[in-house]
PDB file of N, CA and C in Angstrom:
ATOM      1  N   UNK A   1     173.233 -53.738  49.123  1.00  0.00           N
ATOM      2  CA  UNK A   1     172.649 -54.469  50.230  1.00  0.00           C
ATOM      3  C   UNK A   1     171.696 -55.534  49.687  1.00  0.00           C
ATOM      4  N   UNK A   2     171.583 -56.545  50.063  1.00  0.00           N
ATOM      5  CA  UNK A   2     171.323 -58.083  49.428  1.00  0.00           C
ATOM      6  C   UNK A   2     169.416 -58.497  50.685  1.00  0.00           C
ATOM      7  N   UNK A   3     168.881 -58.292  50.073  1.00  0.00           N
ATOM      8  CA  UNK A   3     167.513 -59.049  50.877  1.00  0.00           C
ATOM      9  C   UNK A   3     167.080 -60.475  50.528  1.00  0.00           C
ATOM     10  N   UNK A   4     167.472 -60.760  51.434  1.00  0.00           N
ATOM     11  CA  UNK A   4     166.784 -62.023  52.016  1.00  0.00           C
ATOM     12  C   UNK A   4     164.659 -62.362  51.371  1.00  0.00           C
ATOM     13  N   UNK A   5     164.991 -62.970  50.397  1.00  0.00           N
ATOM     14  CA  UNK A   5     163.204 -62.954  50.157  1.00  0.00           C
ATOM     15  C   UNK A   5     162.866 -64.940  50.592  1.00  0.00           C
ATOM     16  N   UNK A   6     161.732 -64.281  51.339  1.00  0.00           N
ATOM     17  CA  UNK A   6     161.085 -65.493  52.334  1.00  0.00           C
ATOM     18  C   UNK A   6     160.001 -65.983  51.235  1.00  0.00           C
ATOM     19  N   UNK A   7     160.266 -67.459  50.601  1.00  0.00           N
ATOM     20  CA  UNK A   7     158.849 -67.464  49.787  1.00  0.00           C
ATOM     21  C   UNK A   7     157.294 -66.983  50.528  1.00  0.00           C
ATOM     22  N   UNK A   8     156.781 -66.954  49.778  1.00  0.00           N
ATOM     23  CA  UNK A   8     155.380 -66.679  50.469  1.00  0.00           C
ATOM     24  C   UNK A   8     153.860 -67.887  50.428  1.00  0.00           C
ATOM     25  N   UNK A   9     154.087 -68.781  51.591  1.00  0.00           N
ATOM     26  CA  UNK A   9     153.043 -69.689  51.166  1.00  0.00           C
ATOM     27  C   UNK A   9     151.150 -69.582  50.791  1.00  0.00           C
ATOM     28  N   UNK A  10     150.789 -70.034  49.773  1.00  0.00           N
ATOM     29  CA  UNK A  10     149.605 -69.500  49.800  1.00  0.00           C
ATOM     30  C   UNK A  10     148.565 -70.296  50.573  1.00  0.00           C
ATOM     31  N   UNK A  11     148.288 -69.324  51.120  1.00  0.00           N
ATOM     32  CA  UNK A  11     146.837 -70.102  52.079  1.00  0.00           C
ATOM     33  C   UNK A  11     145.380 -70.234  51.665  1.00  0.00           C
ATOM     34  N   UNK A  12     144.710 -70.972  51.890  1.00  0.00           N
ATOM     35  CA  UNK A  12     143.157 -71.467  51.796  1.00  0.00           C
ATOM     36  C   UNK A  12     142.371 -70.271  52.956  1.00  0.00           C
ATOM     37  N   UNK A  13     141.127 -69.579  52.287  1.00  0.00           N
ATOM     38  CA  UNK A  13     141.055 -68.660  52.941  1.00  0.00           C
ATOM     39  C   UNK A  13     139.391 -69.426  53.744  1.00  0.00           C
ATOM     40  N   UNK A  14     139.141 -70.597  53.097  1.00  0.00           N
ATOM     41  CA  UNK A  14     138.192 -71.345  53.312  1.00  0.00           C
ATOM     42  C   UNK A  14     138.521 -72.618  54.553  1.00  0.00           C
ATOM     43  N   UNK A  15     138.318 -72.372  55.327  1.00  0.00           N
ATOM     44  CA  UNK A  15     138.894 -72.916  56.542  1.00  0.00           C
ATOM     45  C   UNK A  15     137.960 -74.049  57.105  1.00  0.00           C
ATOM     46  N   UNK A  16     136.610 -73.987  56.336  1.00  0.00           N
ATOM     47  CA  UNK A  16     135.448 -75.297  56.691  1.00  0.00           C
ATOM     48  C   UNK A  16     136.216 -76.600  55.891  1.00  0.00           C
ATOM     49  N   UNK A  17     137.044 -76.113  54.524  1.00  0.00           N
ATOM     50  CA  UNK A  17     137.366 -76.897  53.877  1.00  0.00           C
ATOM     51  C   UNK A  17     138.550 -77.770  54.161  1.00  0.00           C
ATOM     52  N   UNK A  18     139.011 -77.243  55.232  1.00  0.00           N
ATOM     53  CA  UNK A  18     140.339 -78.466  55.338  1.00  0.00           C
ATOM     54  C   UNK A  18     139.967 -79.356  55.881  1.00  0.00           C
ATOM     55  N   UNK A  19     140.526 -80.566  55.747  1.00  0.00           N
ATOM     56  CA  UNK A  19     140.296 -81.627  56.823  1.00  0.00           C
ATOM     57  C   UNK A  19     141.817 -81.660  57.204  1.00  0.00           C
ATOM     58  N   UNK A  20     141.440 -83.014  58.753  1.00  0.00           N
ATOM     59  CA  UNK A  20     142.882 -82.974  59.370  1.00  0.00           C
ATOM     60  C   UNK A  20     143.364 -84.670  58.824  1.00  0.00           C
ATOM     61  N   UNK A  21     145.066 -84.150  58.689  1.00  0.00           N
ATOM     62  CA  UNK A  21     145.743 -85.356  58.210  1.00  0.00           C
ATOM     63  C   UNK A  21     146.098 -85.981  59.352  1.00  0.00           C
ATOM     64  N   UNK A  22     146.978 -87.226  59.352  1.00  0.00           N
ATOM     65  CA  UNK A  22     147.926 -87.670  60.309  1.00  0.00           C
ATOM     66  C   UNK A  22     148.390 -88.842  59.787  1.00  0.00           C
ATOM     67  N   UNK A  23     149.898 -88.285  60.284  1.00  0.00           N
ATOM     68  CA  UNK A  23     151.343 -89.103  59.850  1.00  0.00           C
ATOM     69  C   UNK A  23     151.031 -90.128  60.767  1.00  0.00           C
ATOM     70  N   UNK A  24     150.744 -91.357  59.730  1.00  0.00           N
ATOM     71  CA  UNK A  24     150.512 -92.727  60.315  1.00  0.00           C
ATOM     72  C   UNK A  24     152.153 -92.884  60.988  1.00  0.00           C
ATOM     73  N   UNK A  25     153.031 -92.992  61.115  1.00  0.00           N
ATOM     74  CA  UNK A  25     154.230 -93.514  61.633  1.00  0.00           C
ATOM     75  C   UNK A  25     154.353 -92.583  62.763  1.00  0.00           C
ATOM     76  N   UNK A  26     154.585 -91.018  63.160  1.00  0.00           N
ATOM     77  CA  UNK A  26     154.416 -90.597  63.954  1.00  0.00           C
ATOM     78  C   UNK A  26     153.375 -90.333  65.027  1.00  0.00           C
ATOM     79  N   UNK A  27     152.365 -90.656  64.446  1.00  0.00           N
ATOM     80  CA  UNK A  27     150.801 -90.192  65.110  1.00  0.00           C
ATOM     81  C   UNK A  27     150.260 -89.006  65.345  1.00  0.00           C
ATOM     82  N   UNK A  28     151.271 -87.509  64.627  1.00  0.00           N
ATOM     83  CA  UNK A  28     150.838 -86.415  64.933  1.00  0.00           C
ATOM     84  C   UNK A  28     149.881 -86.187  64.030  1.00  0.00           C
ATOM     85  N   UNK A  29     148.760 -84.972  64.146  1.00  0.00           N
ATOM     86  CA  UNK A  29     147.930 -85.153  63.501  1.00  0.00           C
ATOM     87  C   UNK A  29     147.946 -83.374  63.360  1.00  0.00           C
ATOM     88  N   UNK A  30     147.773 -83.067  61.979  1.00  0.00           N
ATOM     89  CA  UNK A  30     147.817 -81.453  61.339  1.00  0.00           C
ATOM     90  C   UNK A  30     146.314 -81.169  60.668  1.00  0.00           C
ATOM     91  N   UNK A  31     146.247 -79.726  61.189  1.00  0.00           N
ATOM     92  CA  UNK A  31     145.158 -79.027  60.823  1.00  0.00           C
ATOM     93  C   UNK A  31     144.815 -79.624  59.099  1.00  0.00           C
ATOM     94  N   UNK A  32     145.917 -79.625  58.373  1.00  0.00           N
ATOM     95  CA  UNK A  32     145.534 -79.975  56.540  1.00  0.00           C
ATOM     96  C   UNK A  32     146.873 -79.927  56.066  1.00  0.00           C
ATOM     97  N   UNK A  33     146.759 -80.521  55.053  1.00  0.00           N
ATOM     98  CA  UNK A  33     148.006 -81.162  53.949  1.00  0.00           C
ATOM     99  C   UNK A  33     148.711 -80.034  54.124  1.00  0.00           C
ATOM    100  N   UNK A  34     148.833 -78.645  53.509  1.00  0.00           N
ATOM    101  CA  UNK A  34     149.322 -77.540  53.847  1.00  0.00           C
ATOM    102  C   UNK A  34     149.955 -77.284  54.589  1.00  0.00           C
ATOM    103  N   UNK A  35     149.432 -77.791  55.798  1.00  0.00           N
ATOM    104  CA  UNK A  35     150.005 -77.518  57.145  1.00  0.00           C
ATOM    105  C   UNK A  35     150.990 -78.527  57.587  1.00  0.00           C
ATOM    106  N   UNK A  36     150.992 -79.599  57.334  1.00  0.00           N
ATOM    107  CA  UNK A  36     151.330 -80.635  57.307  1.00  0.00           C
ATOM    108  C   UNK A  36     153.197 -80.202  56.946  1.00  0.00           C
ATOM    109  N   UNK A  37     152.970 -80.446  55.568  1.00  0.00           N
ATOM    110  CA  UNK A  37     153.989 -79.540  54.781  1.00  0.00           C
ATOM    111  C   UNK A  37     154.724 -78.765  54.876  1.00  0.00           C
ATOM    112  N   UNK A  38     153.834 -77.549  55.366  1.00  0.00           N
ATOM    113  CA  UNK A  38     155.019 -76.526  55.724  1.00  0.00           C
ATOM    114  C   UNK A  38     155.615 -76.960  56.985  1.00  0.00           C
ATOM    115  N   UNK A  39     155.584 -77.536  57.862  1.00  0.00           N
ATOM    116  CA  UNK A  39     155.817 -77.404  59.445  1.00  0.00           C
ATOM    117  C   UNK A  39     156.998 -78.943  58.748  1.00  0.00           C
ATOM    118  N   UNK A  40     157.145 -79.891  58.083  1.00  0.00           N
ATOM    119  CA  UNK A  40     157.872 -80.741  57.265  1.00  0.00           C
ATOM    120  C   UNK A  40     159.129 -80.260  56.728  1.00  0.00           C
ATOM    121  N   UNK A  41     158.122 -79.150  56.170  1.00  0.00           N
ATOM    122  CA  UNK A  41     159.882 -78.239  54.448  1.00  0.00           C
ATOM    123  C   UNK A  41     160.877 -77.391  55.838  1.00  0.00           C
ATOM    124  N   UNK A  42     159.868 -76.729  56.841  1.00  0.00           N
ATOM    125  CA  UNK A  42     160.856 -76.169  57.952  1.00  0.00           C
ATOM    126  C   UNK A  42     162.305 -76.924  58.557  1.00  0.00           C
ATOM    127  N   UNK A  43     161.375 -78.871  58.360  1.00  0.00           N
ATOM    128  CA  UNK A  43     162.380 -79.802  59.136  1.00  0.00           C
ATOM    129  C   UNK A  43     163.304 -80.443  58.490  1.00  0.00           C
ATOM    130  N   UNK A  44     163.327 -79.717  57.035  1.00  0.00           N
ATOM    131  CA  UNK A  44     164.063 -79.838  56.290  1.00  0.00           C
ATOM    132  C   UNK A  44     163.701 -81.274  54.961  1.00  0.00           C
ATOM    133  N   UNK A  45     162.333 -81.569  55.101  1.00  0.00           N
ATOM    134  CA  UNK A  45     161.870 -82.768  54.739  1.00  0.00           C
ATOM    135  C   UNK A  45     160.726 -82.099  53.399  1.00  0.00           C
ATOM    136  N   UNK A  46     161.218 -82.505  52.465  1.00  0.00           N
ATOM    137  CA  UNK A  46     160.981 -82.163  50.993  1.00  0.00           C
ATOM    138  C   UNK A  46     159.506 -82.632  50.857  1.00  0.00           C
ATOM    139  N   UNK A  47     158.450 -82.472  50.535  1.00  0.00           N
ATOM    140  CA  UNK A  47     156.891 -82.710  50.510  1.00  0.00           C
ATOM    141  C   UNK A  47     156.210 -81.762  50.209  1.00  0.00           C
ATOM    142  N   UNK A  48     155.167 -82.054  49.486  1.00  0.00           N
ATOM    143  CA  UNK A  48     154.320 -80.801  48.487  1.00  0.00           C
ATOM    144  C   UNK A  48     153.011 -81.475  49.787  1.00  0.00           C
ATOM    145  N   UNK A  49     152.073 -80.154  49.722  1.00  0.00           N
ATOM    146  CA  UNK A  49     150.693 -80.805  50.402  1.00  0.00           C
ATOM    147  C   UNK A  49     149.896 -81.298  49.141  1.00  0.00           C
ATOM    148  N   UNK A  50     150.109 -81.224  48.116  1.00  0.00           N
ATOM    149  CA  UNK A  50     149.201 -82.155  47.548  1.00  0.00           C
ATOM    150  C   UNK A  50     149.762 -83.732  47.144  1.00  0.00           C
ATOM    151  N   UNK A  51     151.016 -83.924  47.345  1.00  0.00           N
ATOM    152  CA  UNK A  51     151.070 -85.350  47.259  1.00  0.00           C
ATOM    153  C   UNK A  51     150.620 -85.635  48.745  1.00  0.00           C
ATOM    154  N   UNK A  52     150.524 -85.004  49.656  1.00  0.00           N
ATOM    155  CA  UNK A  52     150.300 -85.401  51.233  1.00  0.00           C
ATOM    156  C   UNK A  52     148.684 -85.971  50.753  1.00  0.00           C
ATOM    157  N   UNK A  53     147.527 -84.913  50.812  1.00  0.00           N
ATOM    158  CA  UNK A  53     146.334 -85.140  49.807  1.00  0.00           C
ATOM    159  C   UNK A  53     146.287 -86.571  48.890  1.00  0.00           C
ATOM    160  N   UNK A  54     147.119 -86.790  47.700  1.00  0.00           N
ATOM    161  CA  UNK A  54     146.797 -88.238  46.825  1.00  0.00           C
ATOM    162  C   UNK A  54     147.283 -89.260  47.743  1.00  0.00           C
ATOM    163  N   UNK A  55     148.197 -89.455  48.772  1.00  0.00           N
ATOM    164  CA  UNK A  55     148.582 -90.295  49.319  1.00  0.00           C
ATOM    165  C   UNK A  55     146.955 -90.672  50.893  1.00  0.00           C
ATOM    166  N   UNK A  56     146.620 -89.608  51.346  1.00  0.00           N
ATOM    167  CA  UNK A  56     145.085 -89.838  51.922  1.00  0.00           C
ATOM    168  C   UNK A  56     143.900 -89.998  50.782  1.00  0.00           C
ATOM    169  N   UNK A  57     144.154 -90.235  49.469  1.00  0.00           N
ATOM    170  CA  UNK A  57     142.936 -90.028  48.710  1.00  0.00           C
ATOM    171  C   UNK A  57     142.462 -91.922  48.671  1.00  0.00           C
ATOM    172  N   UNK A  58     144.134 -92.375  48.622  1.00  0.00           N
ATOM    173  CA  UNK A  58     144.597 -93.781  48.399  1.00  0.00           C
ATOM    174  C   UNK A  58     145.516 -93.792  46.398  1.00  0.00           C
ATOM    175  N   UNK A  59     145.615 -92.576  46.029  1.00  0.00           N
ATOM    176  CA  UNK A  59     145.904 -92.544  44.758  1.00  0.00           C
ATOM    177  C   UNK A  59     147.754 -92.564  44.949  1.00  0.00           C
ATOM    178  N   UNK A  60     148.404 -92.673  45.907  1.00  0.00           N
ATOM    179  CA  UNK A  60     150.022 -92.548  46.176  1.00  0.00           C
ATOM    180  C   UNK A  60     150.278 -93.315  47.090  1.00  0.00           C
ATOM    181  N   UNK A  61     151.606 -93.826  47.790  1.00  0.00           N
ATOM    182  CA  UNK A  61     151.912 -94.565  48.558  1.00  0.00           C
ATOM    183  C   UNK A  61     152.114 -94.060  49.555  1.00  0.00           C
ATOM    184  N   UNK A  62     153.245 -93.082  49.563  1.00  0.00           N
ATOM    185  CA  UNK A  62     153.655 -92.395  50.757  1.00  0.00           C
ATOM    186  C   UNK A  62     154.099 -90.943  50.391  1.00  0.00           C
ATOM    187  N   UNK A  63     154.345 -89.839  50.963  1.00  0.00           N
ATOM    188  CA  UNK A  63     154.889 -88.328  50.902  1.00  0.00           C
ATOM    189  C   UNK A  63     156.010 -88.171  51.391  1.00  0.00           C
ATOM    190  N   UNK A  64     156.834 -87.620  51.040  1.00  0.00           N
ATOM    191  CA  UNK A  64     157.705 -87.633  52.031  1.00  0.00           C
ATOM    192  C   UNK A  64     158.109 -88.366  52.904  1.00  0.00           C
ATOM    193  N   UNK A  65     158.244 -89.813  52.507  1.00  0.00           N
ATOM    194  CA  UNK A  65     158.863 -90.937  53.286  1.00  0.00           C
ATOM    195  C   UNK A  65     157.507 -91.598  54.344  1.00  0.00           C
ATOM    196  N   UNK A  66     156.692 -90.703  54.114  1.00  0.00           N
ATOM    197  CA  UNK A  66     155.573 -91.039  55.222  1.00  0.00           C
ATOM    198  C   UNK A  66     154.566 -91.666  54.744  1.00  0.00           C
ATOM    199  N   UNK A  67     153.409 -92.803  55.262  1.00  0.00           N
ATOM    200  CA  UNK A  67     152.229 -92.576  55.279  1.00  0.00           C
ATOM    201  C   UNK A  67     151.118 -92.008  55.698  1.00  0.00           C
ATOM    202  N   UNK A  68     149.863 -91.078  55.092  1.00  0.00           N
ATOM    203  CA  UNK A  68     148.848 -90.579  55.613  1.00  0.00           C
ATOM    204  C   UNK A  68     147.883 -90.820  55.529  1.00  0.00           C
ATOM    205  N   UNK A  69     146.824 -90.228  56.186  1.00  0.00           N
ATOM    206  CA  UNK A  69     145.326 -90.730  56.165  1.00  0.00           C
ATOM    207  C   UNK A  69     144.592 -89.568  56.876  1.00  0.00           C
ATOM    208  N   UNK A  70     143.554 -89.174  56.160  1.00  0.00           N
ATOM    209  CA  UNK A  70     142.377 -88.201  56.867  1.00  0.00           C
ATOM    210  C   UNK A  70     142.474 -88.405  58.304  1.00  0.00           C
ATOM    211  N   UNK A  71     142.600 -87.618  59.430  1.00  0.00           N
ATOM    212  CA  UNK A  71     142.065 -87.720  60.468  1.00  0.00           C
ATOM    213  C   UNK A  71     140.895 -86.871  61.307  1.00  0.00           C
ATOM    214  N   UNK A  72     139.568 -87.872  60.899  1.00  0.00           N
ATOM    215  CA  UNK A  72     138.451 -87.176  60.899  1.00  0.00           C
ATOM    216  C   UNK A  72     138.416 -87.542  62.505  1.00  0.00           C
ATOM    217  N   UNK A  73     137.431 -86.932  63.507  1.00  0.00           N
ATOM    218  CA  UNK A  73     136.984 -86.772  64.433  1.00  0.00           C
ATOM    219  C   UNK A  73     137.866 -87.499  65.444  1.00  0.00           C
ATOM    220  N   UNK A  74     139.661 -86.945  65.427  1.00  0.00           N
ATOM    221  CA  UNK A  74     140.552 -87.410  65.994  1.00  0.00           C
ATOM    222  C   UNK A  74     141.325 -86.057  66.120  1.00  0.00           C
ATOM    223  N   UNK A  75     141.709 -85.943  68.163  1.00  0.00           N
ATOM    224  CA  UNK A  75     141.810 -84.694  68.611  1.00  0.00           C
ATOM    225  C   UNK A  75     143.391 -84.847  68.337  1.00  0.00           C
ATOM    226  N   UNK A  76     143.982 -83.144  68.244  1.00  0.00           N
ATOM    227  CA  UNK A  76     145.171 -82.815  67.853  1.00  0.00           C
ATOM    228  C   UNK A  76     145.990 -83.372  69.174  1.00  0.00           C
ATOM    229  N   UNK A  77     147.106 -83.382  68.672  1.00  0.00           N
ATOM    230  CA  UNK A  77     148.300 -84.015  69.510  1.00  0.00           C
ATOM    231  C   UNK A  77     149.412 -82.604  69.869  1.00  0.00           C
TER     232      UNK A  77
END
């Protein structure tokens, strides 16, 4: 009998520390790079959260086909 193993993503247990991103082309806006990411790799769209991160730092162009940027004191969608 063959099991199915689900990677296991690791989470930030420090939750003051995220900030929120948002996909300049779509306008949705995610709790943190992480999050960003996983809810992305689900849609079948290849992206690490830390290139999501250098691409809001200004150190990358785009992630995953996208551009991002911190979205500080801008409510979720």
């Amino acid at each position: 009998m063959e099991k199915t193993i689900k990677p296991i993503l690791r989470r930030s247990s420090r939750l003051e520390k995220r900030k929120s991103v948002r996909c300049v082309e779509t306008g949705i806006v995610y709790t943190s790079g992480r999050d960003a990411a996983d809810i992305l790799i689900e849609s079948k769209i290849s992206v690490s959260p830390e290139s999501i991160n250098k691409v809001c730092r200004g150190h990358q162009k785009t992630a995953g086909g996208y551009h991002w940027e911190y979205a500080d004191n801008v409510a979720e969608i």
